[in-house]
N, C-alpha and C. Protein backbone atom coordinates (compact mmCIF):
# COMPACT_ATOMS: atom_id res chain seq x y z
N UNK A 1 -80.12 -14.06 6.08
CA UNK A 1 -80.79 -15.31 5.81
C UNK A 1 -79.89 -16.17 4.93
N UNK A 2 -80.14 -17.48 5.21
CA UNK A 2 -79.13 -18.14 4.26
C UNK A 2 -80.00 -18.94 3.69
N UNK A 3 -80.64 -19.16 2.60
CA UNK A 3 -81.95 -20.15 1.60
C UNK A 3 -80.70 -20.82 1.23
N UNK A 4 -81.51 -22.21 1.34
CA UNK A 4 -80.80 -23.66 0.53
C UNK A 4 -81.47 -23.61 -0.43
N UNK A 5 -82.47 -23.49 -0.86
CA UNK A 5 -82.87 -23.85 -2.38
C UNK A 5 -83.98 -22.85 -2.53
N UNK A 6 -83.98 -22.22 -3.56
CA UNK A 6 -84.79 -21.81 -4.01
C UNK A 6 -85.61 -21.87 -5.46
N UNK A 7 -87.03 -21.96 -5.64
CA UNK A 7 -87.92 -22.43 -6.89
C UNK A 7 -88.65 -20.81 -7.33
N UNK A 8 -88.33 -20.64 -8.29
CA UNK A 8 -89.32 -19.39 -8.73
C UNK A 8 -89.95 -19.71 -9.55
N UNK A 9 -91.37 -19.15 -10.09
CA UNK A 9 -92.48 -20.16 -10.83
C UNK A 9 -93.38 -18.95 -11.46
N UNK A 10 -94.07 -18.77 -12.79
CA UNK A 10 -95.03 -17.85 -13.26
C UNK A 10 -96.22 -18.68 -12.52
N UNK A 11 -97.44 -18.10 -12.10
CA UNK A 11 -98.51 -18.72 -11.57
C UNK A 11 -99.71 -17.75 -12.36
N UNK A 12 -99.51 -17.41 -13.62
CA UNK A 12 -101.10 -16.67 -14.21
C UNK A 12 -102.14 -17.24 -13.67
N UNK A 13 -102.90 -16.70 -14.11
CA UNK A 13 -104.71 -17.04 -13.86
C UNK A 13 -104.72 -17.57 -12.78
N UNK A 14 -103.80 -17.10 -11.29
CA UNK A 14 -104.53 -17.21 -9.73
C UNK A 14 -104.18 -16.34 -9.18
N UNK A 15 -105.07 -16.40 -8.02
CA UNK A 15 -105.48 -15.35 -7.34
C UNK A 15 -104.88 -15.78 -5.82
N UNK A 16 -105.07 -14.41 -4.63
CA UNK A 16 -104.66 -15.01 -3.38
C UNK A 16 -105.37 -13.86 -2.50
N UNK A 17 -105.61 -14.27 -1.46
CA UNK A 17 -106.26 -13.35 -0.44
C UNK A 17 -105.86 -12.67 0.36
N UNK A 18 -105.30 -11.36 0.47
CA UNK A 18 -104.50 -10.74 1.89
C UNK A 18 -105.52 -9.80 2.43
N UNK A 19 -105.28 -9.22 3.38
CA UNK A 19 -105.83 -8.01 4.05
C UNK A 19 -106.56 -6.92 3.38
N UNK A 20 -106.40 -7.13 2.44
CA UNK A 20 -107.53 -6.39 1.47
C UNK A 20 -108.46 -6.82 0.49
N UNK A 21 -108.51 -8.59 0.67
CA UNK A 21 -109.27 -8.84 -0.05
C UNK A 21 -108.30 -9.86 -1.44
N UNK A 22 -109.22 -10.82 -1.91
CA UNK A 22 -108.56 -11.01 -3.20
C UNK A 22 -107.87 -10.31 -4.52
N UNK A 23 -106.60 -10.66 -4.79
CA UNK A 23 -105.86 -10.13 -5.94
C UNK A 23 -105.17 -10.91 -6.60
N UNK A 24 -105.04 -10.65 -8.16
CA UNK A 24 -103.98 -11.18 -9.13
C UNK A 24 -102.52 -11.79 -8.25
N UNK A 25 -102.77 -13.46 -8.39
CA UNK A 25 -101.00 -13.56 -8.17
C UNK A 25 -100.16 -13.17 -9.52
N UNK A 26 -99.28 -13.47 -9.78
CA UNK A 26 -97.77 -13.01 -10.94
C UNK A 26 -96.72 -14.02 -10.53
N UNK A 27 -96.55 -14.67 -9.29
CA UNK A 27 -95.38 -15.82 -9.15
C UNK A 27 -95.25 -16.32 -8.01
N UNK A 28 -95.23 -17.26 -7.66
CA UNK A 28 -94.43 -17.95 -6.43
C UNK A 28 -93.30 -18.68 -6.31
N UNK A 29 -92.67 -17.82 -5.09
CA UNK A 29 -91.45 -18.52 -4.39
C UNK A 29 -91.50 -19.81 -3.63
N UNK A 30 -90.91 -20.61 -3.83
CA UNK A 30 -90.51 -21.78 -2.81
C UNK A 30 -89.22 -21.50 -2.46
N UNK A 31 -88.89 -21.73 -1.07
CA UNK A 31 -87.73 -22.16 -0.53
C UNK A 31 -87.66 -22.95 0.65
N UNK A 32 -86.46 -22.91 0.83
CA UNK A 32 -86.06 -23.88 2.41
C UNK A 32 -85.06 -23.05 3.05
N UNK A 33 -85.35 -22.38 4.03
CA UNK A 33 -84.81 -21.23 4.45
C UNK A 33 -85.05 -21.05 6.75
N UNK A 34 -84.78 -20.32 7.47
CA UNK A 34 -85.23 -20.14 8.48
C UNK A 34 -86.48 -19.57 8.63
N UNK A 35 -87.05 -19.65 9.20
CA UNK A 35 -88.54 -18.96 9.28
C UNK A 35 -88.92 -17.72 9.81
N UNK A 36 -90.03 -16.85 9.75
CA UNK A 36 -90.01 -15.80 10.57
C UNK A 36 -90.75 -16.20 11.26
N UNK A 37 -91.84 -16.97 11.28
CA UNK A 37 -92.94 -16.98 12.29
C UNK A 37 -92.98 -18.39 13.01
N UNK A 38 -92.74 -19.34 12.41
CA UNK A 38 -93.18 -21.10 12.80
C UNK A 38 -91.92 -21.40 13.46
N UNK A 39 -92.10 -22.52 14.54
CA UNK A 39 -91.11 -22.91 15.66
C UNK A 39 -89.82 -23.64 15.15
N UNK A 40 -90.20 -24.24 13.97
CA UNK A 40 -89.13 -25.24 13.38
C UNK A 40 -87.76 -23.92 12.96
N UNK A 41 -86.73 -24.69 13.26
CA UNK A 41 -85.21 -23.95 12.56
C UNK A 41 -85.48 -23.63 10.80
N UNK A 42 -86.23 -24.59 10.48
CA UNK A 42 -85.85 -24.27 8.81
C UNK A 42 -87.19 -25.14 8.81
N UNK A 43 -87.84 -24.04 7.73
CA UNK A 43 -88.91 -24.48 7.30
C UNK A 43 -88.94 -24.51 5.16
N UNK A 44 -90.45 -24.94 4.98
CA UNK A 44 -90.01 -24.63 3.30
C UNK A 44 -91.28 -23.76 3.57
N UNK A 45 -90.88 -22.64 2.58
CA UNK A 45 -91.62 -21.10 2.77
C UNK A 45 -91.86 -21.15 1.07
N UNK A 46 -93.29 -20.21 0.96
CA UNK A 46 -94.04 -20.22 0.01
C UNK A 46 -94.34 -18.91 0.16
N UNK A 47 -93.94 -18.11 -0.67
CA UNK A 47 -94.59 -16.48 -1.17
C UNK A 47 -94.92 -16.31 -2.09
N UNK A 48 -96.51 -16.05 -2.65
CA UNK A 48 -97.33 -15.63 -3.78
C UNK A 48 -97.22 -14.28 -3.89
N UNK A 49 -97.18 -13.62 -5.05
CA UNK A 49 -97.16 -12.30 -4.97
C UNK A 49 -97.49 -12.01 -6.15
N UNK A 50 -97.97 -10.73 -6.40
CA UNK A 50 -97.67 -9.70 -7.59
C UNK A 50 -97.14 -8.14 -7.55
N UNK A 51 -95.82 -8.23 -7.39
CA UNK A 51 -95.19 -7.64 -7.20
C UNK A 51 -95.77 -6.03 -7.90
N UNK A 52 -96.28 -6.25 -9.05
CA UNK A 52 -97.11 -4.77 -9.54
C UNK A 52 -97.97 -4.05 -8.42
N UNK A 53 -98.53 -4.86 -7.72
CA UNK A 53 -99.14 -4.11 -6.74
C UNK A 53 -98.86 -3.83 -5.08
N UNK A 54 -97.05 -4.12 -5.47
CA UNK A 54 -96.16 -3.30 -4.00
C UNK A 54 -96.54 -4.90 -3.28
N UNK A 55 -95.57 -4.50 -2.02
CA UNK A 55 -94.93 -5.29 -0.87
C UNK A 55 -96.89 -6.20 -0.05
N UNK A 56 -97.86 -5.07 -0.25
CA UNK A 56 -99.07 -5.97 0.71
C UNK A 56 -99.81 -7.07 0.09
N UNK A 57 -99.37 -7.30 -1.58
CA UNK A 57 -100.23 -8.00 -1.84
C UNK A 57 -99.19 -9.53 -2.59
N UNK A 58 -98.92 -10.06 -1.09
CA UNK A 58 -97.96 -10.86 -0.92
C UNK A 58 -99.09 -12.15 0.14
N UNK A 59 -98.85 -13.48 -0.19
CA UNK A 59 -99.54 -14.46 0.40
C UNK A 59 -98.23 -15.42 0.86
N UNK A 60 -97.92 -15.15 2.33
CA UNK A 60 -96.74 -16.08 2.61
C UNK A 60 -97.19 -17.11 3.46
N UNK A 61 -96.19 -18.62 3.30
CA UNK A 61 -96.67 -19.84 4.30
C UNK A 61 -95.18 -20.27 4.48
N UNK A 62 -95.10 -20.44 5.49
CA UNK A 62 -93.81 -21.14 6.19
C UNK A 62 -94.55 -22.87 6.66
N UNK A 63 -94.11 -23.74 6.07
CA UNK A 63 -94.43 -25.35 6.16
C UNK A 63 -93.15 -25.88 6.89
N UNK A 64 -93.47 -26.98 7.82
CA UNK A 64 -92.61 -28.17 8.68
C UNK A 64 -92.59 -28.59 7.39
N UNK A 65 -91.13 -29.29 7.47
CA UNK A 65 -90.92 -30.44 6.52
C UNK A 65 -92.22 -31.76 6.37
N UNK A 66 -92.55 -31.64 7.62
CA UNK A 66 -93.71 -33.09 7.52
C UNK A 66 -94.58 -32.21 6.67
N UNK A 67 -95.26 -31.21 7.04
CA UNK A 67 -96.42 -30.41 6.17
C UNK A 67 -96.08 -30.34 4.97
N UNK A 68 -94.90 -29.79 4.36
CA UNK A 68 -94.32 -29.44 3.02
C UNK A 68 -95.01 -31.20 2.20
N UNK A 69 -94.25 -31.91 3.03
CA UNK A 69 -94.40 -33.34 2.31
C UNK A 69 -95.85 -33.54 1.53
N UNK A 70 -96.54 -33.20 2.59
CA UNK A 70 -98.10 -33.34 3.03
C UNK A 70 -98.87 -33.33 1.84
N UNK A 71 -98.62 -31.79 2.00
CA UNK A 71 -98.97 -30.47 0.97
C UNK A 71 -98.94 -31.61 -0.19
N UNK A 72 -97.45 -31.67 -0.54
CA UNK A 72 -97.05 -31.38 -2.05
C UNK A 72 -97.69 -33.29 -2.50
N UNK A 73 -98.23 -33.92 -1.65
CA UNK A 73 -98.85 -35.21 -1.67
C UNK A 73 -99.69 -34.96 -1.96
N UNK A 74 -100.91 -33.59 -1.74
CA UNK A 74 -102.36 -33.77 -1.46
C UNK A 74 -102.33 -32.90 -2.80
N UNK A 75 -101.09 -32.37 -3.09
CA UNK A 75 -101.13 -31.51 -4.42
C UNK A 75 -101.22 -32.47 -5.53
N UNK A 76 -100.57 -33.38 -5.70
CA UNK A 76 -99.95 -34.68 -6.75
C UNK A 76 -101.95 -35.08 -6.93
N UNK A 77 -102.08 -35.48 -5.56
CA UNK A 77 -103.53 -36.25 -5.53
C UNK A 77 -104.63 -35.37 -6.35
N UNK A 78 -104.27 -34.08 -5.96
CA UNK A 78 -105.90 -33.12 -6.36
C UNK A 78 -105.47 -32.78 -8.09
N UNK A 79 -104.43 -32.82 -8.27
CA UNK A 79 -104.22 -32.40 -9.62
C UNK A 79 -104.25 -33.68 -10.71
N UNK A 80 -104.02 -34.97 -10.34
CA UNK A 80 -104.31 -36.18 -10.89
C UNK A 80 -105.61 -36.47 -11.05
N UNK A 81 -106.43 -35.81 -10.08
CA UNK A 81 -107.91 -36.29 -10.29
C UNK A 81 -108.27 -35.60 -10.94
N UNK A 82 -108.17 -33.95 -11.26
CA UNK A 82 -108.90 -32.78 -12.18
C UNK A 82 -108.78 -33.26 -13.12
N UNK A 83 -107.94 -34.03 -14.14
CA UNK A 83 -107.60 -34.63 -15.06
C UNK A 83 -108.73 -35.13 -15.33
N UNK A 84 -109.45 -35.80 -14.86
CA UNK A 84 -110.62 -36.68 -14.75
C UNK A 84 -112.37 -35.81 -14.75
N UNK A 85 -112.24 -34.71 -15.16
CA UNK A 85 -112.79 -33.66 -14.94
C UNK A 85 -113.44 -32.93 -16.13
């Protein structure tokens, strides 16, 4: 794999949902990398994890550049308004 950029981040006090149900996240990855699953050549990929509890309790998203944009728009929006809260 060859990642162009990568973001590593503490994320306490959230949680994420895999195959067994909700668990403690501990950090998320951002990058811009090739994808494993989505059609685009290079996507920006998002892995939540807490690594204390091994490889399954991992929450991954591979985003199109248009989606990434999207996202990180509707993120700006929802977190400007909690403010207000």
């Amino acid at each position: 794999m060859c990642t162009y950029s990568t973001e590593k981040i503490d994320v306490a006090a959230s949680s994420g949902k895999g195959p067994d149900g909700w668990f403690p996240l501990r950090t998320a990855t951002v990058y811009y990398d090739h994808p494993v699953h989505a059609p685009d050549a290079h996507t920006v990929n998002i892995d939540f994890l807490n690594p204390d509890r091994g490889p399954g309790a991992r929450v991954a998203v591979e985003l199109s550049l248009d989606s990434a944009r999207a996202l990180l728009e509707a993120l700006q929006v929802t977190v400007e308004r909690a403010k207000h809260h």
